[in-house]
C-alpha atoms as a PDB file:
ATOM      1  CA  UNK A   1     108.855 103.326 106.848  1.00  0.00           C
ATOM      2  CA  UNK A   2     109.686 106.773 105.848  1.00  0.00           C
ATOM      3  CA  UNK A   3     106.497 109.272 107.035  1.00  0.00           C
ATOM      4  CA  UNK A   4     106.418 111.018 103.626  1.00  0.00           C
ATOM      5  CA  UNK A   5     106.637 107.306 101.884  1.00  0.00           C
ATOM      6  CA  UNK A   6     104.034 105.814 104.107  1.00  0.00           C
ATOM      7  CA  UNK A   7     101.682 108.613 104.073  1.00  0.00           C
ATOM      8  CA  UNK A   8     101.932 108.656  99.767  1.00  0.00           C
ATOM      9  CA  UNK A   9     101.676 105.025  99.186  1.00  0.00           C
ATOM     10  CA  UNK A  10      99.975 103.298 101.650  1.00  0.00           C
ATOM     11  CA  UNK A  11      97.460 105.881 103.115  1.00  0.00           C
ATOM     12  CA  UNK A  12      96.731 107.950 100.305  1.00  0.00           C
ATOM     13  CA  UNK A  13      97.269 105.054  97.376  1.00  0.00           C
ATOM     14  CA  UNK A  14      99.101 107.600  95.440  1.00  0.00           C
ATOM     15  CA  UNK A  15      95.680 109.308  95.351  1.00  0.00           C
ATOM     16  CA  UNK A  16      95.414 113.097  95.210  1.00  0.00           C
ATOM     17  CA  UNK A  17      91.653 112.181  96.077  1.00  0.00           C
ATOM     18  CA  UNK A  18      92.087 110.501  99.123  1.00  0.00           C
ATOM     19  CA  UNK A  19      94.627 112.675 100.376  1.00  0.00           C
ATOM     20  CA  UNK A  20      91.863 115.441  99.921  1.00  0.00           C
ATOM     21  CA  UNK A  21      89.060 112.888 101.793  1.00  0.00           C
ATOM     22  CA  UNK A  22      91.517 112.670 104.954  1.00  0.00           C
ATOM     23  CA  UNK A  23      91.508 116.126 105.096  1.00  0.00           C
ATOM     24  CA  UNK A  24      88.034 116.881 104.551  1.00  0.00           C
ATOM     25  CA  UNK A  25      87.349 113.910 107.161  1.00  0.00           C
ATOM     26  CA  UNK A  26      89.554 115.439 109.660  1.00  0.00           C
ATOM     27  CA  UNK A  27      88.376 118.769 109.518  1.00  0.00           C
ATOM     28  CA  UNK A  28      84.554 117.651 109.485  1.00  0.00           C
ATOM     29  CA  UNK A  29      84.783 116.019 112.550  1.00  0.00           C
ATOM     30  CA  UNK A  30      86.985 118.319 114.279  1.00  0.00           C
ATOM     31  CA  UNK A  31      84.275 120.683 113.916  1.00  0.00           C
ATOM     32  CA  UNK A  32      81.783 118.297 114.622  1.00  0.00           C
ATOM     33  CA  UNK A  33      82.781 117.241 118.237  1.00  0.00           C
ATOM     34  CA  UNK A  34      83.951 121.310 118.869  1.00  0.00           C
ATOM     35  CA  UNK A  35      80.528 122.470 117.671  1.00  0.00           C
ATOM     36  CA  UNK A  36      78.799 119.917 120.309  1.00  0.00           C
ATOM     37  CA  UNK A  37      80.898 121.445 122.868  1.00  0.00           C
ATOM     38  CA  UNK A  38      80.386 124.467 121.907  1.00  0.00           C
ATOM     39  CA  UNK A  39      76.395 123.949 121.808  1.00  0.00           C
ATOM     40  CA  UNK A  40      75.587 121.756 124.858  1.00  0.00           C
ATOM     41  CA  UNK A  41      78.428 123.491 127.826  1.00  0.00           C
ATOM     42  CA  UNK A  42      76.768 126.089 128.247  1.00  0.00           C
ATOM     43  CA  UNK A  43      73.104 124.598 129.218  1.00  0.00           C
ATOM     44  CA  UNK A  44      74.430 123.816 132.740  1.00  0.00           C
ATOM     45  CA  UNK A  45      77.600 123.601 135.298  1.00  0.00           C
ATOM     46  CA  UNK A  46      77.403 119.852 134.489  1.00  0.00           C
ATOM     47  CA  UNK A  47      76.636 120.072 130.941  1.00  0.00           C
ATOM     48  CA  UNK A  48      80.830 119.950 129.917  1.00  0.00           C
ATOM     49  CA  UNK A  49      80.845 116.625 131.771  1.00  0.00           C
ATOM     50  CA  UNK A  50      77.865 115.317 129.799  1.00  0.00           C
ATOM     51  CA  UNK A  51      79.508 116.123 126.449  1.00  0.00           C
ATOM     52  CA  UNK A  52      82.968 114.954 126.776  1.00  0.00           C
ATOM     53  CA  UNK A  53      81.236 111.552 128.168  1.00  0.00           C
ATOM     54  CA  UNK A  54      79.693 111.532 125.245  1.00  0.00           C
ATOM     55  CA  UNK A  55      82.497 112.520 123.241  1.00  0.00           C
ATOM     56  CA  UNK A  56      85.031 110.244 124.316  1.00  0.00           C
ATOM     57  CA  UNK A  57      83.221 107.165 124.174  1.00  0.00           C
ATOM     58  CA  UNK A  58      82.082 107.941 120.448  1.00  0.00           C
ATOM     59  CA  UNK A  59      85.927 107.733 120.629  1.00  0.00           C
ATOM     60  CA  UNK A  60      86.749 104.990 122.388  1.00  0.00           C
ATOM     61  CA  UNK A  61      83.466 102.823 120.402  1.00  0.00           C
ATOM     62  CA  UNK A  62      84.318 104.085 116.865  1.00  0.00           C
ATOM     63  CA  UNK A  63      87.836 103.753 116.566  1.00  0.00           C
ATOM     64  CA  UNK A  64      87.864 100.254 118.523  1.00  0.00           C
ATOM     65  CA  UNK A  65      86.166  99.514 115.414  1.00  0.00           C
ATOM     66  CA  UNK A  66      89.371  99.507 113.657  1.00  0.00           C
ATOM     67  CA  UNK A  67      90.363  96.595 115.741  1.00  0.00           C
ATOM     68  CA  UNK A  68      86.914  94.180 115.588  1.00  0.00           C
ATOM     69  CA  UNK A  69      86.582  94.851 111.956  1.00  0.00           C
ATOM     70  CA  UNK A  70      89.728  93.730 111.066  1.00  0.00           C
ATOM     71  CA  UNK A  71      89.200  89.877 110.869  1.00  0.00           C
ATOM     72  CA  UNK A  72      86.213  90.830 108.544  1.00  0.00           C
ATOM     73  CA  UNK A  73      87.993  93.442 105.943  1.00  0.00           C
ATOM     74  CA  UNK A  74      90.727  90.809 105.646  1.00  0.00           C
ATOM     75  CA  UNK A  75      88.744  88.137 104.508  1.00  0.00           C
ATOM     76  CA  UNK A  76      88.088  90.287 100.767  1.00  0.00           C
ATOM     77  CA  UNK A  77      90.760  92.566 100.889  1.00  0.00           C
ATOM     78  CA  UNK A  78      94.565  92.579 101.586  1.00  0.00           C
ATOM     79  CA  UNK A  79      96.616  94.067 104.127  1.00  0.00           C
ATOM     80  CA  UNK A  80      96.810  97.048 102.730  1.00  0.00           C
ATOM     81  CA  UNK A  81      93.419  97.677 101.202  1.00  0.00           C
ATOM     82  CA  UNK A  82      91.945  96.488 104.998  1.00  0.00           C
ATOM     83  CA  UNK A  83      93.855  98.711 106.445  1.00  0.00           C
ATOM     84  CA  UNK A  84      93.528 101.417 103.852  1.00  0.00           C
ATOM     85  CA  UNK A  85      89.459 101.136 104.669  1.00  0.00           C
ATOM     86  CA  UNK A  86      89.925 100.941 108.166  1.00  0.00           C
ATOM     87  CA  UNK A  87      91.821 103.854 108.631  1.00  0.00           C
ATOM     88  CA  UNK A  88      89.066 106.107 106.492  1.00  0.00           C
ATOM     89  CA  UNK A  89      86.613 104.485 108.370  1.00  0.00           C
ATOM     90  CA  UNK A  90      87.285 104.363 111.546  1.00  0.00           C
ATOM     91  CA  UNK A  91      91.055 106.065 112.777  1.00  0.00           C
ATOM     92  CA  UNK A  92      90.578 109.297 110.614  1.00  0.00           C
ATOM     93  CA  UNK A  93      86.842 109.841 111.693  1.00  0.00           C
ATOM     94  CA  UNK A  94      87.209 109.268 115.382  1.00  0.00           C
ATOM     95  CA  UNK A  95      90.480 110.538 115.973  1.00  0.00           C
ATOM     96  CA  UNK A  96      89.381 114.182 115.941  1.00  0.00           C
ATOM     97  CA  UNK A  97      87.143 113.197 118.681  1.00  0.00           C
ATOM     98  CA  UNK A  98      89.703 112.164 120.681  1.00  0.00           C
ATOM     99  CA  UNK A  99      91.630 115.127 120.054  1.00  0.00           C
ATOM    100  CA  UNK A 100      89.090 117.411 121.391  1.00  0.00           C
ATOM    101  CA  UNK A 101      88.284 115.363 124.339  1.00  0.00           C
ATOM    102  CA  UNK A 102      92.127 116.312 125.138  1.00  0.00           C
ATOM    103  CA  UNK A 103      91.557 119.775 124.771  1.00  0.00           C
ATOM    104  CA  UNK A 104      88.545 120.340 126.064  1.00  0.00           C
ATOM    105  CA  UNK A 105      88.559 121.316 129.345  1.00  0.00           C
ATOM    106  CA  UNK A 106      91.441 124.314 128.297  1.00  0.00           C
ATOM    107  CA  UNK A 107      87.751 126.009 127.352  1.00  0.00           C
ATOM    108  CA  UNK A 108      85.806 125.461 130.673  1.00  0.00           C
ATOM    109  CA  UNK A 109      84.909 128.975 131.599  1.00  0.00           C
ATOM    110  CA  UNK A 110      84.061 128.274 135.511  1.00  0.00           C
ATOM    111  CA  UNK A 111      85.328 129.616 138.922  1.00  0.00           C
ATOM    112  CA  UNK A 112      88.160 127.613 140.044  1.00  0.00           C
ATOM    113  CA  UNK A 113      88.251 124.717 143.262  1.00  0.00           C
ATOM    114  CA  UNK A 114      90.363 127.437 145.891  1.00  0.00           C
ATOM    115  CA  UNK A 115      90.017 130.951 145.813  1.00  0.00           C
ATOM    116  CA  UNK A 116      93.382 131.472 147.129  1.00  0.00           C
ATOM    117  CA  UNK A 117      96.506 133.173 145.604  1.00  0.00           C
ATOM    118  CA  UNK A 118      98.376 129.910 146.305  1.00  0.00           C
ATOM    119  CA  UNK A 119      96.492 128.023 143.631  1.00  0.00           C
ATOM    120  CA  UNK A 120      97.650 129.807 141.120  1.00  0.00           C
ATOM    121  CA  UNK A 121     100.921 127.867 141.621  1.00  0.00           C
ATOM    122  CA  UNK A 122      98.908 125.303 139.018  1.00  0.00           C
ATOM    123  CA  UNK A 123      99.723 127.491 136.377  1.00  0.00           C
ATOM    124  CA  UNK A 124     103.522 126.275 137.182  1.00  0.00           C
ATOM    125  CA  UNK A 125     102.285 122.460 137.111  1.00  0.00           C
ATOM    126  CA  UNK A 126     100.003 123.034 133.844  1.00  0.00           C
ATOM    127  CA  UNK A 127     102.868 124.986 132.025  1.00  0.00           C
ATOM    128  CA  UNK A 128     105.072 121.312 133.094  1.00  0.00           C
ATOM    129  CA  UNK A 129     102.927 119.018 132.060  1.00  0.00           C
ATOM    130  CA  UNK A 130     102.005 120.862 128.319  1.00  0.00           C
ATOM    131  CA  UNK A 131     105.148 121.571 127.806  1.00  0.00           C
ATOM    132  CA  UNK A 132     106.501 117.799 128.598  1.00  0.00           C
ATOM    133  CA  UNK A 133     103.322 116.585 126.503  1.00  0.00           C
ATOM    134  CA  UNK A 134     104.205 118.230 123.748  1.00  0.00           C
ATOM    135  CA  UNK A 135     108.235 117.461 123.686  1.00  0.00           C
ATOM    136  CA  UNK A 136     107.174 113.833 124.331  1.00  0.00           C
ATOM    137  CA  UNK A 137     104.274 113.361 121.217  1.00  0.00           C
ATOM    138  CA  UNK A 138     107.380 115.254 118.739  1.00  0.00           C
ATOM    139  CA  UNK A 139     109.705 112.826 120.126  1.00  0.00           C
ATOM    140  CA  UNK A 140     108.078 110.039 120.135  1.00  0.00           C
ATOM    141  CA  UNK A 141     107.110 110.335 116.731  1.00  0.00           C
ATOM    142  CA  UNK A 142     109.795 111.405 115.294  1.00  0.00           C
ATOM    143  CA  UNK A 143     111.519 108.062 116.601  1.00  0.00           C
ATOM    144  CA  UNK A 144     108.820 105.545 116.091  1.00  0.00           C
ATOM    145  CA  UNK A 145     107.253 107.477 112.124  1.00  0.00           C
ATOM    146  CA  UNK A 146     103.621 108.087 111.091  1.00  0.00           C
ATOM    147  CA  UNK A 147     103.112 104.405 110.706  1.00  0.00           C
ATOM    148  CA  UNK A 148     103.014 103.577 114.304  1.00  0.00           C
ATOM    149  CA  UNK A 149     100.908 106.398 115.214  1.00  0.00           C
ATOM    150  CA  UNK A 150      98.483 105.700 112.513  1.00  0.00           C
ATOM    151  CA  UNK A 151      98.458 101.598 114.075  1.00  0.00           C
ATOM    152  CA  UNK A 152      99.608 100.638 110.378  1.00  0.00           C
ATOM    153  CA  UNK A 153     100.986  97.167 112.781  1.00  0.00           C
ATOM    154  CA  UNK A 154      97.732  96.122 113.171  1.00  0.00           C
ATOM    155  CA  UNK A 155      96.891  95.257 109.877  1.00  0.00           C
ATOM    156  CA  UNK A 156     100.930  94.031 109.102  1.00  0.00           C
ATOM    157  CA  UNK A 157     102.156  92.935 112.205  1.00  0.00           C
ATOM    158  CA  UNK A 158     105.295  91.259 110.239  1.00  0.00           C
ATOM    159  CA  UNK A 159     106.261  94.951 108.797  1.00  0.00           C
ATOM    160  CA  UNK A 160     106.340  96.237 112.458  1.00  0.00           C
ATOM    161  CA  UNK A 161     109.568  97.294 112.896  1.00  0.00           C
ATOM    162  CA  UNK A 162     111.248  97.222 116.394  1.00  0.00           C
ATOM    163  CA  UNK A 163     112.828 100.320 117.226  1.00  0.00           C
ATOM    164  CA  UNK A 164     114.623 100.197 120.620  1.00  0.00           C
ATOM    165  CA  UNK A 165     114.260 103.258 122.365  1.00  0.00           C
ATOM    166  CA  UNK A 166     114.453 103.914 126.453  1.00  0.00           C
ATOM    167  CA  UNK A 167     111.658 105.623 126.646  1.00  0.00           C
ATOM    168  CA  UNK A 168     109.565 102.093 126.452  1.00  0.00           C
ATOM    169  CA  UNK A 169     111.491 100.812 129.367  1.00  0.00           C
ATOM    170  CA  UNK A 170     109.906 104.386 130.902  1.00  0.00           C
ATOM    171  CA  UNK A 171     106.133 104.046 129.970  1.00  0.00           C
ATOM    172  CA  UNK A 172     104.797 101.600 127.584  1.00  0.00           C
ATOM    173  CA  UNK A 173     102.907 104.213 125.525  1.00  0.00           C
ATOM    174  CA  UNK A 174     104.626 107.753 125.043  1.00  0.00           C
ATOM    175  CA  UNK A 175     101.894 109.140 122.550  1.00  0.00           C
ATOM    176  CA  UNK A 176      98.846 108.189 124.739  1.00  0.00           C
ATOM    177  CA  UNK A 177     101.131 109.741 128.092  1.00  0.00           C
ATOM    178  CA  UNK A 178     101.763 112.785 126.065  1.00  0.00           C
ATOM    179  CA  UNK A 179      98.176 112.978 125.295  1.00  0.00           C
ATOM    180  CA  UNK A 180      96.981 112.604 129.016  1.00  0.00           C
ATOM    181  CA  UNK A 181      99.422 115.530 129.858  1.00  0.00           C
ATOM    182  CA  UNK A 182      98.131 117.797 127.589  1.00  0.00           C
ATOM    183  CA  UNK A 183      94.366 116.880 129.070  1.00  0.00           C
ATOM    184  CA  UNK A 184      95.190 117.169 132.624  1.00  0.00           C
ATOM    185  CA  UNK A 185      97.516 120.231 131.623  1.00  0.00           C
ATOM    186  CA  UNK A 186      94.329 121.823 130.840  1.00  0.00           C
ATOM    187  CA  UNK A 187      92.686 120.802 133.846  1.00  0.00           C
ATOM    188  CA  UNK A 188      95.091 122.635 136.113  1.00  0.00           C
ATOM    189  CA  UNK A 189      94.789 125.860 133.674  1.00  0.00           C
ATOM    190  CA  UNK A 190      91.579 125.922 134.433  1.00  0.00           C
ATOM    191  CA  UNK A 191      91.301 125.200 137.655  1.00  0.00           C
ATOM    192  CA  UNK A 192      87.909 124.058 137.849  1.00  0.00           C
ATOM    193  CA  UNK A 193      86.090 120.857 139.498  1.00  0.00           C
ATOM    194  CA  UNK A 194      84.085 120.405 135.944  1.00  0.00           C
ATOM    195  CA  UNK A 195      87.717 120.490 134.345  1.00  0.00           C
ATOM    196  CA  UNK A 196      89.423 117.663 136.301  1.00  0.00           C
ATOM    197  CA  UNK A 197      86.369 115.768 135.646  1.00  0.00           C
ATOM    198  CA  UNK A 198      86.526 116.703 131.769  1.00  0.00           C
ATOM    199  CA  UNK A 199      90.822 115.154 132.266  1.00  0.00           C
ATOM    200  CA  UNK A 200      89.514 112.240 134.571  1.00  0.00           C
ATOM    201  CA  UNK A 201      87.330 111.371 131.389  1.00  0.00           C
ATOM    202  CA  UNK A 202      89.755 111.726 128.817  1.00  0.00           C
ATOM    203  CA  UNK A 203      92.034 109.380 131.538  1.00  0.00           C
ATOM    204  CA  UNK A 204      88.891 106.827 131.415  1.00  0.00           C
ATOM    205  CA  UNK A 205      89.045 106.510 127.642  1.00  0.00           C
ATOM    206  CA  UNK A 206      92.841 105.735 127.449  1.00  0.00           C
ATOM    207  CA  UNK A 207      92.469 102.976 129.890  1.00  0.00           C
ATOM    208  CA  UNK A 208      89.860 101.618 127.772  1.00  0.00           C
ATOM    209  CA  UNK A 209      91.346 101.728 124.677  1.00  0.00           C
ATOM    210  CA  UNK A 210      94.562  99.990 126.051  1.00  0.00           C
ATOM    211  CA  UNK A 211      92.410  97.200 128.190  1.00  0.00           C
ATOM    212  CA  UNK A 212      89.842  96.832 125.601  1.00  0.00           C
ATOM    213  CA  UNK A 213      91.421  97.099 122.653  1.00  0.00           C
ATOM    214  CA  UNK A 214      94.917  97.729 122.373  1.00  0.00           C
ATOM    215  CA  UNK A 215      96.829  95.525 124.817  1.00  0.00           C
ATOM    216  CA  UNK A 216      95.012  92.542 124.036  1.00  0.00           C
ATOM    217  CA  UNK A 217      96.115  92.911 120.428  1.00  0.00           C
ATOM    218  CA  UNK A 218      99.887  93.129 121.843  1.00  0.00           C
ATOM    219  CA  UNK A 219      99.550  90.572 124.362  1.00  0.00           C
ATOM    220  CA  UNK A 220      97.955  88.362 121.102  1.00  0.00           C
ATOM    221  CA  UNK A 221     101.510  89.210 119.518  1.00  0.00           C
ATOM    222  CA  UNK A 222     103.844  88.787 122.210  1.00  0.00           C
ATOM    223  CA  UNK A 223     102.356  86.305 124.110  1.00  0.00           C
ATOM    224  CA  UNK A 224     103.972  86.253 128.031  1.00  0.00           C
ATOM    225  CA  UNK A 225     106.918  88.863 126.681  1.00  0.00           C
ATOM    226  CA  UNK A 226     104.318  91.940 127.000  1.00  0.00           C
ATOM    227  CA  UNK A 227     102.658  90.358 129.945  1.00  0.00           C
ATOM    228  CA  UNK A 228     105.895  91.005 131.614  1.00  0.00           C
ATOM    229  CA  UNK A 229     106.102  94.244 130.014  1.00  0.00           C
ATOM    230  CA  UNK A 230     103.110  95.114 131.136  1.00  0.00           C
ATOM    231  CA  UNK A 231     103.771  94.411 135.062  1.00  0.00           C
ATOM    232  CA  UNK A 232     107.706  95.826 134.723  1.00  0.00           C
ATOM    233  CA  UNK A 233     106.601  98.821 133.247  1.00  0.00           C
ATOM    234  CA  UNK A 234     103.857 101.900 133.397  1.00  0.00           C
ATOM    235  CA  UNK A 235     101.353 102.900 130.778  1.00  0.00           C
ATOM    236  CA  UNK A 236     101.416 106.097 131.034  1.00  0.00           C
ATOM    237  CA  UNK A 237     103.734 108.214 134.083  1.00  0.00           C
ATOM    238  CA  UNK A 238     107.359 107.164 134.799  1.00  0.00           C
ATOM    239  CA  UNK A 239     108.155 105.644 138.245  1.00  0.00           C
ATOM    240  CA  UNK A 240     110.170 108.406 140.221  1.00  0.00           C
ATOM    241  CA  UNK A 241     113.172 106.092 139.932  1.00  0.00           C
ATOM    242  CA  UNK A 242     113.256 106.140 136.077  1.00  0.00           C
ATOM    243  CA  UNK A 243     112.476 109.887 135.863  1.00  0.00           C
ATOM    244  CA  UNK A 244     116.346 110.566 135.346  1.00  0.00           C
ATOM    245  CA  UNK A 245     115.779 108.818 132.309  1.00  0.00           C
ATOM    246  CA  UNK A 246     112.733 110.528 131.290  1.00  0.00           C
ATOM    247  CA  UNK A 247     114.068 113.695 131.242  1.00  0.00           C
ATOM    248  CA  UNK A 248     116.679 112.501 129.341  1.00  0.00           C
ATOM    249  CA  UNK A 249     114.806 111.766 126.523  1.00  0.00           C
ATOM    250  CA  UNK A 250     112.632 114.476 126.557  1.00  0.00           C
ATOM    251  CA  UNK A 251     115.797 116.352 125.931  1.00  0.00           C
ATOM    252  CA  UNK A 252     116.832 114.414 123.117  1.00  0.00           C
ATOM    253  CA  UNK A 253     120.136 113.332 124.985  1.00  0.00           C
ATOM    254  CA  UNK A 254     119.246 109.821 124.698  1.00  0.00           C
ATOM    255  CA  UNK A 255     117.119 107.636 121.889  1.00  0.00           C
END
């Protein structure tokens, strides 16, 4: 479905009211989770760690709850009016959370693990991985639209649309890998112990999401076809034999 289409009619309801709401949602909670960092890191060396625990399972809790209320918003509402409600509820008031739990350690303010010239080489590895997180999120959806990222399948698994692409014989899930760059990105640009805790976190509430809720929806769909899928092919980082490939696509060479 076409993002602006999508976005208009199914999201917003052709509502200049609720386009404002997602907005004012977003923003809300954006400053929500950054004003708890904000407030709480600098109480101790451990506090960072505290508050991105906290953080990221508000996350990982909240918007699971756009999975296990599904079976109940369906049973008064369509599709599209479940879905509608469980994306205010749930995907557009968590999400920000999540967000900031990938960001979060780019602010740790903390001497870093060597005090040696040579670790500054991270810079070189942080620069990589931000810069291949980024190309891989625009990519990715550009190729698969708004709908997938906003999990618009869960709600109308029959309107998923298969889009072949090689990146999904790469890693299963291109957003969340481009998402775990950017985190451990910022773990390397900071250079701290607290800061690859703070990516080791954000790493800890991915795998959740995907064993929890996520991949038991798909495997519910596909049956033994993703079960396969799941053992032929990573979640998040390519195998060094596929990273040919990778690059590839990062480069917009290949679909």
């Amino acid at each position: 479905m076409d993002n602006k289409v999508f976005l208009q009619k199914v999201v917003f309801n052709n509502k200049t009211s609720n386009k404002v709401l997602f907005y004012i949602i977003t923003v809300c909670f954006l400053t929500v989770a950054g004003t708890f960092f904000y407030l709480v890191d600098p109480v101790s060396p451990f506090a960072p760690v505290i508050s991105q625990f906290i953080i990221v399972l508000l996350a990982l809790v909240g918007l699971g709850g756009f999975y296990t209320s599904k079976k109940k918003l369906l049973v008064k509402n369509s599709n599209t009016a479940a879905y509608r409600k469980a994306f205010f509820r749930f995907h557009v008031t968590f999400i920000p959370f999540v967000y900031m739990g990938t960001i979060h350690s780019y602010f740790v303010c903390q001497p870093p693990l060597v005090d040696n010239p040579w670790f500054n080489l991270r810079y070189i590895f942080a620069a990589y991985l931000i810069l291949t997180g980024i190309t891989l999120h625009i990519r990715a959806r550009k190729i698969f639209g708004t709908d997938n990222l906003f999990m618009y399948y869960v709600y109308h698994p029959d309107e998923n649309k298969m889009i072949e692409s090689i990146i999904h014989g790469i890693i299963r899930h291109p957003v969340y890998s481009a998402m775990n760059r950017i985190a451990w990105a910022g773990a390397f640009f900071s250079g701290s112990w607290v800061s690859f805790i703070l990516a080791f976190l954000f790493t800890c509430n991915q795998a959740g999401w995907l064993v929890f809720y996520e991949e038991p929806e798909l495997v519910k769909r596909f049956g033994n076809s993703y079960v396969d899928f799941k053992k032929r092919t990573p979640a998040l980082y390519p195998k060094l034999s596929r990273y040919a490939d990778f690059i590839k696509f990062l480069s917009g060479k290949v679909k």
